[in-house]
C-alpha atoms as a PDB file:
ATOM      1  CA  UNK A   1      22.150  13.125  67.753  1.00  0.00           C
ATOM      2  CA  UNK A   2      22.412  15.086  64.451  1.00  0.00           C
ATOM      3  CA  UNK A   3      24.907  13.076  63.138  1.00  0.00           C
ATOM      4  CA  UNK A   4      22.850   9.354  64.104  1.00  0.00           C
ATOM      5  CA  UNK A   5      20.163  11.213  62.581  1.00  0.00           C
ATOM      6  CA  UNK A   6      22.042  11.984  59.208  1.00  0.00           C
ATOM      7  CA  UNK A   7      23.175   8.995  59.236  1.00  0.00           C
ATOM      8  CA  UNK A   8      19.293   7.478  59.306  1.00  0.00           C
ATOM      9  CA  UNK A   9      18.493  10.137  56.236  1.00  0.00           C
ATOM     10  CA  UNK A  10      21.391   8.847  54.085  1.00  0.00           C
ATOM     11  CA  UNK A  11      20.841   5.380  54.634  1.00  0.00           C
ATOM     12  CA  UNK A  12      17.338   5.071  53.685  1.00  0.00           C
ATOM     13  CA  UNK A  13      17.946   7.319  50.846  1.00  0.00           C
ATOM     14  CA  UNK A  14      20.933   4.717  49.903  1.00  0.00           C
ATOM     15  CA  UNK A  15      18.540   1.898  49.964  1.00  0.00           C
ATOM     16  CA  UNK A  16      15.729   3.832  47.973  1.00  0.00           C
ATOM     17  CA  UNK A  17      18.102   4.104  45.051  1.00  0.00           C
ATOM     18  CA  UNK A  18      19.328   0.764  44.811  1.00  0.00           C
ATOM     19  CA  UNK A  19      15.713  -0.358  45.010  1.00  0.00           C
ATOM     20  CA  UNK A  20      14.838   1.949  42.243  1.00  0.00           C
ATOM     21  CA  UNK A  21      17.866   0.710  40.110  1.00  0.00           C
ATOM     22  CA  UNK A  22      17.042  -2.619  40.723  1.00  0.00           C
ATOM     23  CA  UNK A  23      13.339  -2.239  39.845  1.00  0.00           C
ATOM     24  CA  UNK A  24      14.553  -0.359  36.309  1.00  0.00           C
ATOM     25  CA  UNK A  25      16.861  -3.486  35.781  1.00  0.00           C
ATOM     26  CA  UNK A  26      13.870  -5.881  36.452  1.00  0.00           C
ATOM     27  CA  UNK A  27      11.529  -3.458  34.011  1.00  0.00           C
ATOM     28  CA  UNK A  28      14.012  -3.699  31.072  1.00  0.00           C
ATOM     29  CA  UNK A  29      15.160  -7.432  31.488  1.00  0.00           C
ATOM     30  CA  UNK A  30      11.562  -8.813  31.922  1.00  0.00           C
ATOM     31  CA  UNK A  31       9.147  -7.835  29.128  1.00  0.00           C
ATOM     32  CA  UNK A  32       5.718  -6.817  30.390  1.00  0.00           C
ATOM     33  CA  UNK A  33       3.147  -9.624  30.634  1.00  0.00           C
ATOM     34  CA  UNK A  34       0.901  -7.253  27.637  1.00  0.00           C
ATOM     35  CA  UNK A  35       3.619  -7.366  25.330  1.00  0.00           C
ATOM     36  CA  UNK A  36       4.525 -10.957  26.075  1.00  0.00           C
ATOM     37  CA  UNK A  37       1.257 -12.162  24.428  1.00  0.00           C
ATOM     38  CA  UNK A  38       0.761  -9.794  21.881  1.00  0.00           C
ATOM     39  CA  UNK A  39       3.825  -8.535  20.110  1.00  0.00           C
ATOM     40  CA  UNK A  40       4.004 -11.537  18.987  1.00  0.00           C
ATOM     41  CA  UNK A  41       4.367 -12.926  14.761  1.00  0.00           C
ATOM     42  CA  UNK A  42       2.794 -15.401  12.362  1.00  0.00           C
ATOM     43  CA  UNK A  43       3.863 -16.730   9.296  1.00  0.00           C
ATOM     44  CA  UNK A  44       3.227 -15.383   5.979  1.00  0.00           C
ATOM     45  CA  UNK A  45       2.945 -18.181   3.445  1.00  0.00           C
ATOM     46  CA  UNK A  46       3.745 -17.083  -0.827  1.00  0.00           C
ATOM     47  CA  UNK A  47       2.152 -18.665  -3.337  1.00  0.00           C
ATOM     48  CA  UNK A  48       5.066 -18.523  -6.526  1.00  0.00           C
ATOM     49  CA  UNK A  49       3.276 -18.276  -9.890  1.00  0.00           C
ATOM     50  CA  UNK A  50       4.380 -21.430 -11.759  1.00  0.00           C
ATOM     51  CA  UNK A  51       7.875 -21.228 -13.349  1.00  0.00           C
ATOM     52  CA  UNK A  52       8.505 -20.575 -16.931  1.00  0.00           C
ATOM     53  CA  UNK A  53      11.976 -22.525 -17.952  1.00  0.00           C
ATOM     54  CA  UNK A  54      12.353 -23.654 -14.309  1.00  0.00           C
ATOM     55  CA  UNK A  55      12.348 -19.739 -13.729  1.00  0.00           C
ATOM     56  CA  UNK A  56       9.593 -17.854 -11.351  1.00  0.00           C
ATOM     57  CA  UNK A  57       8.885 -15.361 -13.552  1.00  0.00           C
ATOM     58  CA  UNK A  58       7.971 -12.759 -10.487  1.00  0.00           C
ATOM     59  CA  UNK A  59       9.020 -13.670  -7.606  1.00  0.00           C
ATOM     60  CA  UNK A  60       7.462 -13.097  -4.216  1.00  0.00           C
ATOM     61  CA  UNK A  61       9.756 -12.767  -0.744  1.00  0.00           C
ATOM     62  CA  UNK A  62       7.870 -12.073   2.322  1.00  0.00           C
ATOM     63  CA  UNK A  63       8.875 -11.468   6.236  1.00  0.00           C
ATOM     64  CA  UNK A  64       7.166 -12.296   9.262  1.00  0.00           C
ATOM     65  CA  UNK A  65       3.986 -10.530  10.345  1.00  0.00           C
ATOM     66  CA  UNK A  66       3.956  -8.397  13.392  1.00  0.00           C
ATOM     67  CA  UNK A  67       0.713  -8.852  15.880  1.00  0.00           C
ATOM     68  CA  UNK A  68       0.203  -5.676  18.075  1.00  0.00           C
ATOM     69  CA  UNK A  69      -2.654  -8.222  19.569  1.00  0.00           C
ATOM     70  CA  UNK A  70      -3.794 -11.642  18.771  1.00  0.00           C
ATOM     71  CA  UNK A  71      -6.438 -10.556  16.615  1.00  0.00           C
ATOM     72  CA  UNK A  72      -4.584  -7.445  15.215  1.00  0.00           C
ATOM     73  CA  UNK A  73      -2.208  -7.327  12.293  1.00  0.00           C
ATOM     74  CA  UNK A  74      -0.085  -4.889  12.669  1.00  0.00           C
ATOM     75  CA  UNK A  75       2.810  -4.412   9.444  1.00  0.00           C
ATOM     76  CA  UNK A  76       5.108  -7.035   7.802  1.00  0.00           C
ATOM     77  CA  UNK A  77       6.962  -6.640   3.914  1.00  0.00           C
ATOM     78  CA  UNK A  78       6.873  -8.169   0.821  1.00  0.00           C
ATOM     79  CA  UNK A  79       9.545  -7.992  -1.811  1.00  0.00           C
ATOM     80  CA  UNK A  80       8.528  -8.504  -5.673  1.00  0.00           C
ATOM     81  CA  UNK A  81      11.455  -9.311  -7.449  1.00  0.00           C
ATOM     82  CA  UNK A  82      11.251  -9.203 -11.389  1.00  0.00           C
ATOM     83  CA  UNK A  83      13.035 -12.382 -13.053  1.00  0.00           C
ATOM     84  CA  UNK A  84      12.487 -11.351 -16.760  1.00  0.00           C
ATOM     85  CA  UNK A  85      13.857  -9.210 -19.273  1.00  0.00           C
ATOM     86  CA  UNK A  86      10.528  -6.776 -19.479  1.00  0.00           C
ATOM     87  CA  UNK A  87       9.225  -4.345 -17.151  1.00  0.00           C
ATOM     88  CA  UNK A  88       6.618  -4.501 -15.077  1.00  0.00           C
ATOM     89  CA  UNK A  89       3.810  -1.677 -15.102  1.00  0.00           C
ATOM     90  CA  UNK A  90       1.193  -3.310 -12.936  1.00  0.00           C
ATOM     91  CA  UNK A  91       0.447  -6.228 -10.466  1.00  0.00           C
ATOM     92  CA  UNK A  92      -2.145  -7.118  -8.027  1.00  0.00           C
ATOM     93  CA  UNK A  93      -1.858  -9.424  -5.290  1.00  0.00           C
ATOM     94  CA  UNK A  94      -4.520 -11.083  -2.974  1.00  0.00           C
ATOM     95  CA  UNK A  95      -4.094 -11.373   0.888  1.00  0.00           C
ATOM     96  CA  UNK A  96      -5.310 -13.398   2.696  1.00  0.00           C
ATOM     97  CA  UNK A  97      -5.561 -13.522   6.641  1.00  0.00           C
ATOM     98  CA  UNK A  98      -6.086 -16.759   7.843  1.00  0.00           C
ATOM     99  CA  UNK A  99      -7.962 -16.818  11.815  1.00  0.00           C
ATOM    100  CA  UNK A 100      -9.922 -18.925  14.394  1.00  0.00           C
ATOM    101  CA  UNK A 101     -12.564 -17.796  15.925  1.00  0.00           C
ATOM    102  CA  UNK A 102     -14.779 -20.315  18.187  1.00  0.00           C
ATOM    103  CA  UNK A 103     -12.465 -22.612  17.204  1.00  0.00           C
ATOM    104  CA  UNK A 104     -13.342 -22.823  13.094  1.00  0.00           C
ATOM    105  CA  UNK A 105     -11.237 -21.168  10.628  1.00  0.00           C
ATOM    106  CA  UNK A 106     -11.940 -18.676   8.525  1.00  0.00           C
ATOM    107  CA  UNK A 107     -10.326 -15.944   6.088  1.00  0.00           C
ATOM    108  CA  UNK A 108     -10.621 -12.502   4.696  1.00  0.00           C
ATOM    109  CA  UNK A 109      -9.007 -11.921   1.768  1.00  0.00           C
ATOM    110  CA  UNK A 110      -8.582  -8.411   0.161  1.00  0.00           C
ATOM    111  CA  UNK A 111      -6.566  -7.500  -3.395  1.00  0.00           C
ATOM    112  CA  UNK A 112      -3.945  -4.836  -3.464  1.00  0.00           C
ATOM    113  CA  UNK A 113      -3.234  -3.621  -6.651  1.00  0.00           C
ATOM    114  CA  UNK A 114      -0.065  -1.040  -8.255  1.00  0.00           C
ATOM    115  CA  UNK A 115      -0.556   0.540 -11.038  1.00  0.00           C
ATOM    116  CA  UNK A 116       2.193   2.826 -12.897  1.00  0.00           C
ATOM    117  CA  UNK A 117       0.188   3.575 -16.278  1.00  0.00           C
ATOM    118  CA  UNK A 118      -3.056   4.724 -15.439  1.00  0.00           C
ATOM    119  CA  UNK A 119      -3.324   6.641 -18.305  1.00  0.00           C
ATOM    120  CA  UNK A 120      -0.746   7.314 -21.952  1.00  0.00           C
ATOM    121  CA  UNK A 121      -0.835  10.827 -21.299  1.00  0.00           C
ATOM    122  CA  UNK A 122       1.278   9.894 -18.069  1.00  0.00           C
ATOM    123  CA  UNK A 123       3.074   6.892 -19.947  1.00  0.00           C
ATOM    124  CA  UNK A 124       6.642   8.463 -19.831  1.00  0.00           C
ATOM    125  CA  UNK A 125       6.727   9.370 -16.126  1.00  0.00           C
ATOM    126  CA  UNK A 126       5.297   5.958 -15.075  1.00  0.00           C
ATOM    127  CA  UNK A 127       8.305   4.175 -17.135  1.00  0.00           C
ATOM    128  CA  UNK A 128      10.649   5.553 -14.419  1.00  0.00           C
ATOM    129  CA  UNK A 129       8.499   3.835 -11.908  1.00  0.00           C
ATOM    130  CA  UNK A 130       8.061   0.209 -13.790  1.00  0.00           C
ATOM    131  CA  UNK A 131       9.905  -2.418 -12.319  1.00  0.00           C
ATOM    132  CA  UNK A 132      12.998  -2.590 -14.477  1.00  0.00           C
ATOM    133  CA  UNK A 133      14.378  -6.541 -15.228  1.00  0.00           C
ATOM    134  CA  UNK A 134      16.085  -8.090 -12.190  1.00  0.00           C
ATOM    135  CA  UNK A 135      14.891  -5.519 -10.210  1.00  0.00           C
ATOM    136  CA  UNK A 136      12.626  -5.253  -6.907  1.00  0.00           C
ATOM    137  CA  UNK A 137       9.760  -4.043  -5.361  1.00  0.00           C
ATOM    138  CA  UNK A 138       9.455  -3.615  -1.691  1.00  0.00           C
ATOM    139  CA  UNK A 139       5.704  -2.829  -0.181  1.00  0.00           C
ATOM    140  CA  UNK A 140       3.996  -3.141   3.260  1.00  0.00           C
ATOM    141  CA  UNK A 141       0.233  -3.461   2.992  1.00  0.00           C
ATOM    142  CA  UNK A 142      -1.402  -0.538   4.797  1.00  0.00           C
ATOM    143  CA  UNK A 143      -2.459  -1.666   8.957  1.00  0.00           C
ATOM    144  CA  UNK A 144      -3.429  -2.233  11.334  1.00  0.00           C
ATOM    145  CA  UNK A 145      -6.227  -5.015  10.360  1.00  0.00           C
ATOM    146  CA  UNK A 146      -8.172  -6.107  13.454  1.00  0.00           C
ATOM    147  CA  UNK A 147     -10.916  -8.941  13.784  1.00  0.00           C
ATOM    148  CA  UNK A 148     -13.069  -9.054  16.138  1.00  0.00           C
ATOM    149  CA  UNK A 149     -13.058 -11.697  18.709  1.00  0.00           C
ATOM    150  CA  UNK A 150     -10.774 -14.239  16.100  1.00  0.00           C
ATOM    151  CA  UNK A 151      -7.148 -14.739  16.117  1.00  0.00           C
ATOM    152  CA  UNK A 152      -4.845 -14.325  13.224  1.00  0.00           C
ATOM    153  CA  UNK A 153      -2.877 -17.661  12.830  1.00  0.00           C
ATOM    154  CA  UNK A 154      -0.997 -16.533   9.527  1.00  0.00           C
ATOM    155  CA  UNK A 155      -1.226 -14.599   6.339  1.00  0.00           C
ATOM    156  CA  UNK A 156      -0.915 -15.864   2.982  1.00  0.00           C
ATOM    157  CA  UNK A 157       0.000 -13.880  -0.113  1.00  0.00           C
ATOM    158  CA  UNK A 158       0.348 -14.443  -3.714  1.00  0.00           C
ATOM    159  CA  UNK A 159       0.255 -12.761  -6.955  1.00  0.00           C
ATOM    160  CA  UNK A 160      -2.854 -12.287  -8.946  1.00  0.00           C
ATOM    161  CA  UNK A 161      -1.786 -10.572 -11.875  1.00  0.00           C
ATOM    162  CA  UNK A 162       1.331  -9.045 -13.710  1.00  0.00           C
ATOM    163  CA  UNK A 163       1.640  -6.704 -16.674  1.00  0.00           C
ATOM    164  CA  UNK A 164       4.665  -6.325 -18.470  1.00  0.00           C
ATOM    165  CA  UNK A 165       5.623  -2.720 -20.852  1.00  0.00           C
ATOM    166  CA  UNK A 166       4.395  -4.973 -23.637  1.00  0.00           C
ATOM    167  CA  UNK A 167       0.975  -5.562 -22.341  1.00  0.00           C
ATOM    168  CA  UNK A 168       1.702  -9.124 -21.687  1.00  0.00           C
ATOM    169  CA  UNK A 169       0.060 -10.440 -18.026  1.00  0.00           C
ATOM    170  CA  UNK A 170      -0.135 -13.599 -16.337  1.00  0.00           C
ATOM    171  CA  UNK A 171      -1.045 -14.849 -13.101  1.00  0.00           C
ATOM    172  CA  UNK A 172      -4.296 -16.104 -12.110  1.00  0.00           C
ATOM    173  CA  UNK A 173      -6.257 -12.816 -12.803  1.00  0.00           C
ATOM    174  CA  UNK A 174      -9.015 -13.773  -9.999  1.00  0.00           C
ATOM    175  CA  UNK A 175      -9.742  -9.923  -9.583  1.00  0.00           C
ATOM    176  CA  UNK A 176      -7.283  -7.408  -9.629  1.00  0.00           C
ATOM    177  CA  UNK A 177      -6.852  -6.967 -13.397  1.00  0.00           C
ATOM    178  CA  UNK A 178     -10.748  -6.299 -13.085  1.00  0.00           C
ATOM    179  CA  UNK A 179      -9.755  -3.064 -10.614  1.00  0.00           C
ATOM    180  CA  UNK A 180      -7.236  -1.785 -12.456  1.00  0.00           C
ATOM    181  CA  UNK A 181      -9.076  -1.685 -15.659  1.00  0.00           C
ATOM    182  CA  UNK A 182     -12.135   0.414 -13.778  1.00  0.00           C
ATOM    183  CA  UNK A 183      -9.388   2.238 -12.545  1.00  0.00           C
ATOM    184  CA  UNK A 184      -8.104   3.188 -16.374  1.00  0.00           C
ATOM    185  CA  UNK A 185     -11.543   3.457 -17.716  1.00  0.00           C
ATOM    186  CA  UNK A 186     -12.373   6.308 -14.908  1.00  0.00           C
ATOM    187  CA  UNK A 187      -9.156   7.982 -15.619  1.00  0.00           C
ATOM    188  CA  UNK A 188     -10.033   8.414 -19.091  1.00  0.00           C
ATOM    189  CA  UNK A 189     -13.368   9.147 -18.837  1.00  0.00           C
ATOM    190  CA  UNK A 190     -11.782  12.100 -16.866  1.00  0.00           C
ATOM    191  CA  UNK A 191     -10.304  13.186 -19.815  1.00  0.00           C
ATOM    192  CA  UNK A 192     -12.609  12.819 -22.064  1.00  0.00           C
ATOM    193  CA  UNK A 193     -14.680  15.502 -19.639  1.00  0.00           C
ATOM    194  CA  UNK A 194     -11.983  17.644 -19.282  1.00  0.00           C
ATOM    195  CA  UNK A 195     -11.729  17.480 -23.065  1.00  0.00           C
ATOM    196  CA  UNK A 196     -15.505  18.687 -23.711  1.00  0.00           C
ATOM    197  CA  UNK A 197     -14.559  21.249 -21.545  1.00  0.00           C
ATOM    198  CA  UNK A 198     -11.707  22.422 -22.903  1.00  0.00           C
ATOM    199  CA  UNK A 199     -13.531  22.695 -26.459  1.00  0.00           C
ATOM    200  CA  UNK A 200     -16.493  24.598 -25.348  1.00  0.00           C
ATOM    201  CA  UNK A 201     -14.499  27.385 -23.605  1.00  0.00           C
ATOM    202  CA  UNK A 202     -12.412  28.416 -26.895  1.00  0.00           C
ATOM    203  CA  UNK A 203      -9.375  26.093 -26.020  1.00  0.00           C
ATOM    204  CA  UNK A 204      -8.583  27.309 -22.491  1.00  0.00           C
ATOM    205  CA  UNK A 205      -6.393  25.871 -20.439  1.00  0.00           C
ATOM    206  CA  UNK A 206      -7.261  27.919 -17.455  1.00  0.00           C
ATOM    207  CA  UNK A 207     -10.509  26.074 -17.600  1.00  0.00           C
ATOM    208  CA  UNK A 208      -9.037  23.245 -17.490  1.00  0.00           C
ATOM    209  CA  UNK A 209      -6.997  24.192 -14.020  1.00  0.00           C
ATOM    210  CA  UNK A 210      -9.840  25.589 -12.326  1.00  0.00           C
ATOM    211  CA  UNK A 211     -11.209  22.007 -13.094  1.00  0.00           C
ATOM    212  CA  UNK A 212      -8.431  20.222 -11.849  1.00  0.00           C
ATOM    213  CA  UNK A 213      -8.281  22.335  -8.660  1.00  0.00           C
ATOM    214  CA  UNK A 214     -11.448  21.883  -7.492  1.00  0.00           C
ATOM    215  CA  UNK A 215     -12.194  19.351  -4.598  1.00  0.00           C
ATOM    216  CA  UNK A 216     -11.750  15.741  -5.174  1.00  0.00           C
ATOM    217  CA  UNK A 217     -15.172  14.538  -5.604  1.00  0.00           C
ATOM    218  CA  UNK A 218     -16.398  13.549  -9.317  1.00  0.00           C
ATOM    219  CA  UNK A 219     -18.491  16.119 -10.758  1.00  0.00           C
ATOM    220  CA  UNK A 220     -21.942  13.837 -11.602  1.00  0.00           C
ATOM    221  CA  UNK A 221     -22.011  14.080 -15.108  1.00  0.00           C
ATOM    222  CA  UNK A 222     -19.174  11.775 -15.482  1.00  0.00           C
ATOM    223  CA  UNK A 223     -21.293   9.088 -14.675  1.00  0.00           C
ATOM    224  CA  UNK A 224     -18.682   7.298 -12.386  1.00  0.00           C
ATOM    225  CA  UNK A 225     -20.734   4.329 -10.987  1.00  0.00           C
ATOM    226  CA  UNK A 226     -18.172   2.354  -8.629  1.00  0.00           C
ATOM    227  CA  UNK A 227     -15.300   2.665  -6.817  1.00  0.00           C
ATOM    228  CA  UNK A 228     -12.817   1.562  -9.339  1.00  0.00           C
ATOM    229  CA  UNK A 229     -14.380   4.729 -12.069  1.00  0.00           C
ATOM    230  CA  UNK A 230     -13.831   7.204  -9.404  1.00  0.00           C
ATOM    231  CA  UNK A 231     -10.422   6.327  -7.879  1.00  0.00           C
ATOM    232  CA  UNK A 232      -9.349   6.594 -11.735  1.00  0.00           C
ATOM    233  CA  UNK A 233     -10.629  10.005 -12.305  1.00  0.00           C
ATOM    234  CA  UNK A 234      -8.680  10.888  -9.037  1.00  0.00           C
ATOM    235  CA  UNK A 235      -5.602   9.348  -9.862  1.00  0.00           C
ATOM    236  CA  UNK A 236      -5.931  11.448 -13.660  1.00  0.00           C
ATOM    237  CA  UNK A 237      -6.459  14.623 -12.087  1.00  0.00           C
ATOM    238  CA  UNK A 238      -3.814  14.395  -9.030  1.00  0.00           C
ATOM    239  CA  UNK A 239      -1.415  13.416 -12.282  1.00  0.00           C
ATOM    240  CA  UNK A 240      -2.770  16.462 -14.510  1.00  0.00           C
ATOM    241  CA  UNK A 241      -2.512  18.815 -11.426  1.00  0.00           C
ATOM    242  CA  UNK A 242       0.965  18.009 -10.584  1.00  0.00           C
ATOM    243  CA  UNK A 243       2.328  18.222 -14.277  1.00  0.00           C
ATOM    244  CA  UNK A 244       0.690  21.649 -14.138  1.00  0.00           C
ATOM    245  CA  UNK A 245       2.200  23.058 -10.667  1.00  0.00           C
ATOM    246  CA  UNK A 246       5.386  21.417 -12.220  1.00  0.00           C
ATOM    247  CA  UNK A 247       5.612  22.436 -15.850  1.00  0.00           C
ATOM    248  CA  UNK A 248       3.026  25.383 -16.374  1.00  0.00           C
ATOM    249  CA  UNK A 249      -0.003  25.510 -18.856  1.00  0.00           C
ATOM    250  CA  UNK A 250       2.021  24.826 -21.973  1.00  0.00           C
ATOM    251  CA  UNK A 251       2.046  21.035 -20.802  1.00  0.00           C
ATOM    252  CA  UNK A 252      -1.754  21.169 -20.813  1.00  0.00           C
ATOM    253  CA  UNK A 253      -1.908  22.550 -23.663  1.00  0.00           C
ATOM    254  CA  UNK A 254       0.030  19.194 -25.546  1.00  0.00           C
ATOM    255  CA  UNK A 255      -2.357  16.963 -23.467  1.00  0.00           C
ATOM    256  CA  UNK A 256      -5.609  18.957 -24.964  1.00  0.00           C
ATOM    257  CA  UNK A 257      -4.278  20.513 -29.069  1.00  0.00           C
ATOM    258  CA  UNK A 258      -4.094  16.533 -30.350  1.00  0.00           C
END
């Protein structure tokens, strides 16, 4: 009886694991109905800026674009590759998600912009970040981007602006130039404050670092009136604060005896 019964016990417990591996085969040969529909990709379409010598000056290479839903963009990459022989110090570029919603199309376009010469007084450290000729660029805009109640059918990309070392740009300049030049304008406005302040507390650089180590919002009187202004100041003052924690007060002090 005990061993019929043993028997029984072992058998069923036989058959329970081979159902369970053949349920984990099933699980990790058939995708899941969810991921089926949504990790799905689209397209990205580049827009080359028009060749110089039957050369794209700056050339744009992008991948697929991952959906985490059908109305959800999750990442893809672009690669900038730079065909001339100057560097490159800045570029915008404007995205562009094409999507149906109630069966009309629409987009949303948004500009990203890098920028590795905010300000002179940073001009040597951003030269290590230019894009060197023949070399390349790799970025991945930030995500997710979600619509509501639309779905993303492809992305297209294309340059709006370039600046080469010699202040040279082309490209369409439809907006981004615009951003980056608030940008500069706050950054020096920055200094120009931190300069006033310098002068009226007898040429002290620790002024200047309890300035730069306060929070990150503007102080008022710098009369920052956008966006653009204010990201500026911030980028100066993240700059400043690191050549400080990096090189000491003697590096403020070249920025603020010329």
């Amino acid at each position: 009886m005990y061993k019929s019964l043993n028997f029984r016990i072992c058998l069923r417990l036989a058959i329970l694991g081979a159902l369970t591996v053949c349920l984990w085969q099933f699980v990790n040969r058939v995708p899941a109905r969810g991921f089926m529909q949504t990790g799905r990709k689209v397209s990205v379409e580049v827009r080359q800026l028009p060749p110089q010598n039957g050369v794209v000056p700056v050339e744009l290479k992008c991948g697929m674009a991952q959906l985490s839903a059908p109305n959800t963009m999750q990442n893809y990459s672009c690669i900038i590759g730079n065909n001339t022989n100057k560097k490159i110090r800045s570029f915008s570029l404007i995205y562009t998600d094409v999507n149906e919603q109630d069966g009309k199309e629409f987009k949303a376009s948004r500009f990203i912009t890098f920028d590795m010469l905010i300000h002179l007084d940073f001009k040597e450290s951003s030269t290590d970040k230019s894009i060197p000729p023949g070399g390349e660029y790799t970025l991945t805009p930030a995500g997710p981007t979600s619509y509501e109640n639309a779905v993303i059918k492809k992305v297209e990309v294309e340059l709006d602006h370039v600046e080469f070392d010699d202040g040279n740009v082309i490209g369409p300049n439809e907006g981004g130039v615009k951003i980056i030049t608030r940008r500069r304008e706050g950054a020096a406005k920055y200094k120009q404050w931190l300069m006033q302040k310098y002068d009226g507390k007898d040429r002290s650089e620790n002024a200047i670092v309890l300035l730069i180590q306060m929070a990150p919002d503007s102080p008022s009187e710098l009369g920052l009136v956008d966006d653009g202004l204010e990201q500026g100041a911030e980028m100066y003052r993240v700059l400043l604060l690191k050549r400080y924690n990096t090189f000491g007060a003697a590096e403020l002090r070249k920025l603020f005896d010329r």
